[in-house]
Structures are given as structure tokens and as C-alpha cells.
N, C-alpha and C. Protein backbone atom coordinates (compact mmCIF):
# COMPACT_ATOMS: atom_id res chain seq x y z
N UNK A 1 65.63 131.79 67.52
CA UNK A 1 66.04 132.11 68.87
C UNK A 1 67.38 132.83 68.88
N UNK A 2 68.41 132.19 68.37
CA UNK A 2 69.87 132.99 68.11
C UNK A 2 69.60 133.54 66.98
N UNK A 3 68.89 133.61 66.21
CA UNK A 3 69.08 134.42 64.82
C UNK A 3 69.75 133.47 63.87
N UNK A 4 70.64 134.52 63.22
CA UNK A 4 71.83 134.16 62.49
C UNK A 4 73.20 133.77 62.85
N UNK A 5 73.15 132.00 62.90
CA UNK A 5 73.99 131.26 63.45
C UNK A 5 75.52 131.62 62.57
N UNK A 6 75.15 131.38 61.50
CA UNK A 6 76.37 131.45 60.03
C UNK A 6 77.14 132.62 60.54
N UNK A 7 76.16 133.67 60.82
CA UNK A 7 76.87 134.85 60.81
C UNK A 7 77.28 135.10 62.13
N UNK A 8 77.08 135.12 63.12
CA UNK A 8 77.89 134.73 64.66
C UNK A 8 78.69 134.27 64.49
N UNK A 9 78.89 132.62 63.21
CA UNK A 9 80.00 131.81 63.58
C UNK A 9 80.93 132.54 62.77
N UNK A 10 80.59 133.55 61.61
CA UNK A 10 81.57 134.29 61.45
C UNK A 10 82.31 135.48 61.89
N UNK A 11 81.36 136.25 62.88
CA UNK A 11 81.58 137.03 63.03
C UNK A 11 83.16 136.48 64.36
N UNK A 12 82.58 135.25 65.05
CA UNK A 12 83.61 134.75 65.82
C UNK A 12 84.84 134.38 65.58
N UNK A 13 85.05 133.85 63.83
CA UNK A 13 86.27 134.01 63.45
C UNK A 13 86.66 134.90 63.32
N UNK A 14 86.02 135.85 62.87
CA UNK A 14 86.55 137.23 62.82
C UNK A 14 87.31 137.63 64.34
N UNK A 15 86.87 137.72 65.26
CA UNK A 15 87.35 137.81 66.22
C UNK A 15 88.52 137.08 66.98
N UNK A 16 88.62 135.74 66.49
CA UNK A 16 89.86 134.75 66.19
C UNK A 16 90.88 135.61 65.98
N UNK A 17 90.40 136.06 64.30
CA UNK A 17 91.47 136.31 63.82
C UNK A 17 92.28 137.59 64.12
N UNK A 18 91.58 138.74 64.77
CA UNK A 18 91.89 139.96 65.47
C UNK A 18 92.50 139.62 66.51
N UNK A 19 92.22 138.80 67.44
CA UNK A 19 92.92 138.37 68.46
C UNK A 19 94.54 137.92 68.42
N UNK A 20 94.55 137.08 66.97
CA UNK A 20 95.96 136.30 66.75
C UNK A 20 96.62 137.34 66.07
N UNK A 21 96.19 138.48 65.34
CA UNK A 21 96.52 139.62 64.61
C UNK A 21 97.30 140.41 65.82
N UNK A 22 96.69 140.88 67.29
CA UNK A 22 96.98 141.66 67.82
C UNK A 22 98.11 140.73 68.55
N UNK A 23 98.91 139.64 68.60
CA UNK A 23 99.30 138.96 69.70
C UNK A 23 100.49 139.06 68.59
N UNK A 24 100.31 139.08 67.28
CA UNK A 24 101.66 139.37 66.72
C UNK A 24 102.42 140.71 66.19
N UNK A 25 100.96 141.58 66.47
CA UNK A 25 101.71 143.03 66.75
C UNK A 25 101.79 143.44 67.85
N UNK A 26 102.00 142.64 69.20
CA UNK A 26 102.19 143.14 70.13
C UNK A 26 103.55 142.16 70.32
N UNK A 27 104.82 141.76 69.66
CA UNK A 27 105.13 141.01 69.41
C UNK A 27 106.63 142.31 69.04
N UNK A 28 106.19 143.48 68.46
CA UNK A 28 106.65 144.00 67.95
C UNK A 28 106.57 145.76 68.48
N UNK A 29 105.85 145.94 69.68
CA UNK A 29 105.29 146.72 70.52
C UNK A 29 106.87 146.79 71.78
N UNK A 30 107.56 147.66 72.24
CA UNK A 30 108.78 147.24 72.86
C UNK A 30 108.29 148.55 74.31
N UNK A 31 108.44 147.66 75.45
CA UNK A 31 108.27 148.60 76.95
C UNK A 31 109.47 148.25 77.49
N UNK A 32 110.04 149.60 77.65
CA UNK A 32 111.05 149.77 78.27
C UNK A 32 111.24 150.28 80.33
N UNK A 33 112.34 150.00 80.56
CA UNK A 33 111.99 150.14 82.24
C UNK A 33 113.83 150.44 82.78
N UNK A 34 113.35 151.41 83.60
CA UNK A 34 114.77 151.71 84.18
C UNK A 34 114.45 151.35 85.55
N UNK A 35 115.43 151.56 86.18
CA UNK A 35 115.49 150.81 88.10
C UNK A 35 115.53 152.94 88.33
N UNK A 36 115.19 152.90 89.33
CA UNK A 36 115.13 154.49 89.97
C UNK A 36 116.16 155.71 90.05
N UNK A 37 117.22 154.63 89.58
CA UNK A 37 118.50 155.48 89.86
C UNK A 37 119.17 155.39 87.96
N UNK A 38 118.17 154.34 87.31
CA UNK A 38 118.92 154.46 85.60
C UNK A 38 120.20 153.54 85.65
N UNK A 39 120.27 152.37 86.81
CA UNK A 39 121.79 151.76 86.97
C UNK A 39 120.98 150.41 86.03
N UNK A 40 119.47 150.21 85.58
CA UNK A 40 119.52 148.30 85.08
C UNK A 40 118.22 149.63 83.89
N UNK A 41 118.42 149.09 82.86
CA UNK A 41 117.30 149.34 81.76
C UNK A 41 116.85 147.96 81.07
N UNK A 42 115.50 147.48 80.88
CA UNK A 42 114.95 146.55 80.47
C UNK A 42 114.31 146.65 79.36
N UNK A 43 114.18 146.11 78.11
CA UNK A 43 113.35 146.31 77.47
C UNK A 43 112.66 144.74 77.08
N UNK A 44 111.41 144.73 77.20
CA UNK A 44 110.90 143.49 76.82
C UNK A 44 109.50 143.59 75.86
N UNK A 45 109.04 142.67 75.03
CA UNK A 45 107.95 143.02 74.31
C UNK A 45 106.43 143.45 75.27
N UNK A 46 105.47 143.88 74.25
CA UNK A 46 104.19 143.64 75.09
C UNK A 46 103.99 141.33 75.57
N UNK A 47 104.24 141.07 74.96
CA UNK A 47 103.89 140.00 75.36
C UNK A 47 105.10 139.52 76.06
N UNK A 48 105.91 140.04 76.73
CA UNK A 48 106.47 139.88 77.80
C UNK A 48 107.83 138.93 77.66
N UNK A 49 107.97 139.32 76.30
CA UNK A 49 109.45 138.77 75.72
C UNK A 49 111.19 139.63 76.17
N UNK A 50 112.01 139.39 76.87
CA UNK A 50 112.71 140.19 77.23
C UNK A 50 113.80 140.49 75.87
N UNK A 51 113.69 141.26 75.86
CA UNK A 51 114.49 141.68 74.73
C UNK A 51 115.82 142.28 74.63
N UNK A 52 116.31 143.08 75.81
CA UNK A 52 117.63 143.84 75.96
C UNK A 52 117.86 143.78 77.46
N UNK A 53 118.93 143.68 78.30
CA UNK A 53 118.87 144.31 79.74
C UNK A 53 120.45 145.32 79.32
N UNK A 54 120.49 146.41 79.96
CA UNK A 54 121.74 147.11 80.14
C UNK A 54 121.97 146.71 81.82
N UNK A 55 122.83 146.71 82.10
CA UNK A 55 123.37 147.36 83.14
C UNK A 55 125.00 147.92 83.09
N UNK A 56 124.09 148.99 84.33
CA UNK A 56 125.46 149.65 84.49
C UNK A 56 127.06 148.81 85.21
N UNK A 57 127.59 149.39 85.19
CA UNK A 57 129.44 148.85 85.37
C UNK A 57 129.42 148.56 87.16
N UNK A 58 128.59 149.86 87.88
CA UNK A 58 128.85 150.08 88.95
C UNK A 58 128.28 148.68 89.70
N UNK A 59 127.30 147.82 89.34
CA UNK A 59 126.44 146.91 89.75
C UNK A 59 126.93 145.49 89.45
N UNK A 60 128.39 145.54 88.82
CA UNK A 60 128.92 144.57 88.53
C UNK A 60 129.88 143.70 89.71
N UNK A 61 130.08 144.16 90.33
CA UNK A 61 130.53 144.06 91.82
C UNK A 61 130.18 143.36 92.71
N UNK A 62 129.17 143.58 93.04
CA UNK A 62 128.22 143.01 93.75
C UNK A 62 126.88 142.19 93.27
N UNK A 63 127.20 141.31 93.57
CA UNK A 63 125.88 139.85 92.57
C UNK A 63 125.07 140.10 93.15
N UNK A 64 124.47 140.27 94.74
CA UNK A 64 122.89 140.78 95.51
C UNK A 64 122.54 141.60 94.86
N UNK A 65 123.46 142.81 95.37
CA UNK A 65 122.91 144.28 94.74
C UNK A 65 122.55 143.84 93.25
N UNK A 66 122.63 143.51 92.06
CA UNK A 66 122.85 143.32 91.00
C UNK A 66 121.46 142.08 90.77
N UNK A 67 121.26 141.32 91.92
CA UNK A 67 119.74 140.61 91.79
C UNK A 67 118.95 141.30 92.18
N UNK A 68 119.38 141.99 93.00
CA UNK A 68 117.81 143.20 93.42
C UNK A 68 117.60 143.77 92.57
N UNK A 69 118.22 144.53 91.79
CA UNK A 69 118.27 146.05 90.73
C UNK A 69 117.20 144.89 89.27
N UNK A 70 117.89 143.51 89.34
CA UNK A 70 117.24 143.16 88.36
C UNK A 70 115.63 142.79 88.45
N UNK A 71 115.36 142.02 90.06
CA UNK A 71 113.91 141.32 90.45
C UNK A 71 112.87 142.79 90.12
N UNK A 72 113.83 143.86 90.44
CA UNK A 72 112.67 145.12 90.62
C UNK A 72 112.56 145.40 89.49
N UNK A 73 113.30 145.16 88.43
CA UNK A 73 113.06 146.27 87.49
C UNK A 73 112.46 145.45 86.22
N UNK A 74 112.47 144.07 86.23
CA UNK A 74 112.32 143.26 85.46
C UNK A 74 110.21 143.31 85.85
N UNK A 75 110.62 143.32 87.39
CA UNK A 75 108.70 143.18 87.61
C UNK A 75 108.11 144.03 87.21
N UNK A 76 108.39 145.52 87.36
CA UNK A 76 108.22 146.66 86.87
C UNK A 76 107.65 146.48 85.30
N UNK A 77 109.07 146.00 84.95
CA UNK A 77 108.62 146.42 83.13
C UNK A 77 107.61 145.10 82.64
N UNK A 78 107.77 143.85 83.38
CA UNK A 78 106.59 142.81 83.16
C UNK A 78 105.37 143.68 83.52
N UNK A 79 105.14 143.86 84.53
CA UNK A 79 103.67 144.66 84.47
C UNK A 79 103.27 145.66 83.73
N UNK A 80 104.07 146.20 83.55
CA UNK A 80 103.71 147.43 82.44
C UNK A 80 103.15 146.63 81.05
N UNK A 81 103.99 145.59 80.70
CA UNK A 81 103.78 144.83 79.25
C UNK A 81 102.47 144.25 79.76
N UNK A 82 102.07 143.71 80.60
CA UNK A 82 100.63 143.12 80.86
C UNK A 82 99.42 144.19 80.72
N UNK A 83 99.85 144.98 81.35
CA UNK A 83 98.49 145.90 81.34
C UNK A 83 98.67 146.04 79.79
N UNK A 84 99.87 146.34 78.54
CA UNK A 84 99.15 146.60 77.64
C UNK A 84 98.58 145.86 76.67
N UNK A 85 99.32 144.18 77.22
CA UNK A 85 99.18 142.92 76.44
C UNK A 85 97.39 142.82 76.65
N UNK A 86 97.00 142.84 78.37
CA UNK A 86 95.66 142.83 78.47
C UNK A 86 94.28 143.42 78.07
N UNK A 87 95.07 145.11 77.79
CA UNK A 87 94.56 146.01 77.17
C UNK A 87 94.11 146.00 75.47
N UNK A 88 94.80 145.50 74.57
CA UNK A 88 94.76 145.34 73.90
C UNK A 88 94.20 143.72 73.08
N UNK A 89 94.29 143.06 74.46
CA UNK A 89 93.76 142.24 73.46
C UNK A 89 92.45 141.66 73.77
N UNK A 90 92.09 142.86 75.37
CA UNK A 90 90.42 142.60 75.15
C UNK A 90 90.19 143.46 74.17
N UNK A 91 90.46 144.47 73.64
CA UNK A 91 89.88 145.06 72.53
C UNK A 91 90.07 144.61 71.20
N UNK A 92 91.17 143.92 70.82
CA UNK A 92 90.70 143.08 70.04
C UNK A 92 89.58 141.80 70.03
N UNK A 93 89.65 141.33 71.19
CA UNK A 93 88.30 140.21 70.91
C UNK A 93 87.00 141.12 71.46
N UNK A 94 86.81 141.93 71.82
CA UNK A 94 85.27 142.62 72.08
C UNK A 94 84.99 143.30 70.54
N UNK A 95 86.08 143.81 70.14
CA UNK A 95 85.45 144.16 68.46
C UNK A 95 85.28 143.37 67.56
N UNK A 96 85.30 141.46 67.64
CA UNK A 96 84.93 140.63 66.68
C UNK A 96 83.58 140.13 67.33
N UNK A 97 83.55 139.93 68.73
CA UNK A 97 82.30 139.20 69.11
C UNK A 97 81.29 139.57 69.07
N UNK A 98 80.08 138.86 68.63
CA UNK A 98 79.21 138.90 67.74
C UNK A 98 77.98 139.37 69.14
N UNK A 99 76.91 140.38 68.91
CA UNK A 99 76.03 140.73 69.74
C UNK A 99 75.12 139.48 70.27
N UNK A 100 75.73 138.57 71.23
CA UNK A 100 74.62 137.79 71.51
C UNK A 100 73.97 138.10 73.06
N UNK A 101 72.55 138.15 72.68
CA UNK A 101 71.48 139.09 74.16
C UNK A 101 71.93 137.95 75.29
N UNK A 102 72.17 138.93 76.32
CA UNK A 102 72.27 138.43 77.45
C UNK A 102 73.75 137.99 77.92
N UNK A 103 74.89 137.85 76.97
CA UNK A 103 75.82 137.63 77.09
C UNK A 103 77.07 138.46 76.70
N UNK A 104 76.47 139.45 78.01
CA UNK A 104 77.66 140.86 77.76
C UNK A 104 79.14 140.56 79.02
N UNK A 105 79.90 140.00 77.91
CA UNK A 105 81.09 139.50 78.73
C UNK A 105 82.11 140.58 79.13
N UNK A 106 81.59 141.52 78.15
CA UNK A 106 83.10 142.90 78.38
C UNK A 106 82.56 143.76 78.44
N UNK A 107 82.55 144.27 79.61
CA UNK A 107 81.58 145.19 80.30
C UNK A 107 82.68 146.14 80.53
């Protein structure tokens, strides 16, 4: 009925292991993000590790101004790292999982 169980259950580690493969080169993957005017630069991993913030001198002044410049620019560069964290790591698990009929999950 399933065929070849052995080989599904390997083919699924396989796919394990592409999965945990891509989560530590995305680990090492760096998205960067400026605020509109270039006054806050962010850099955080694909998996959404923050890694650097600059800001500029002028934003030091004022603590609001200086939480806004950050809420925006921080969401900014988080989403950017998601789409490629997400991107990448359905394609890593759709290239280990094993052809089973009827159960086309990544369409």
C-alpha cells in the first residue's frame, strides 16, 4: 500500500537533516534595513537574530523619536528575514520529503 516504508523513513531523515542544515546556514545569511531617511541601520540574521543596530547622532536626543525610528525599522528588517527564513526552509523540507500519493503538502 505505501510501498517502501525503509525508504520514506529515509528519505524523511533526509529531509530532517536539510532542514537543520538550512537553519544553520541561515544563521549566517545577514539582512540588512535602513529607516527612510538612513538615520537607524539594522542588521539581523535570516533567522531573525539581531546582529548590529547603528544609529545616527541626530536621534540621540530625543528617546520617542529614537523608539519610532527603531519599532519601524526593526519590523521592516524582521520581515524581510522571515520571508527568507520561510522561503528557504520550505525548500529545504519539500526537497527531502518522500513522494507519498495523495499527500501533496507543498503546493
Amino acid at each position: 500500500m505505501f510501498g517502501d516504508i525503509s525508504g520514506m523513513m529515509g528519505k524523511l531523515k533526509d529531509a530532517q537533516k536539510k532542514v537543520e542544515e538550512t537553519k544553520k546556514r541561515l544563521d549566517s545569511v545577514l539582512v540588512d534595513e535602513n529607516s527612510t531617511d538612513n538615520k537607524i541601520k539594522v542588521t539581523l540574521t535570516a533567522n531573525r537574530q539581531i546582529k548590529a543596530i547603528t544609529i545616527d547622532d541626530s536621534l540621540l536626543q530625543d528617546a520617542e523619536e529614537l523608539e519610532d525610528y527603531l519599532i519601524l525599522t526593526l519590523n521592516k528588517a524582521i520581515a524581510k528575514a522571515s520571508q527568507i527564513n520561510e522561503n528557504e526552509m520550505a525548500i529545504a523540507a519539500k526537497s527531502g520529503m518522500p513522494n507519498i500519493p495523495g499527500m501533496d503538502m507543498f503546493k
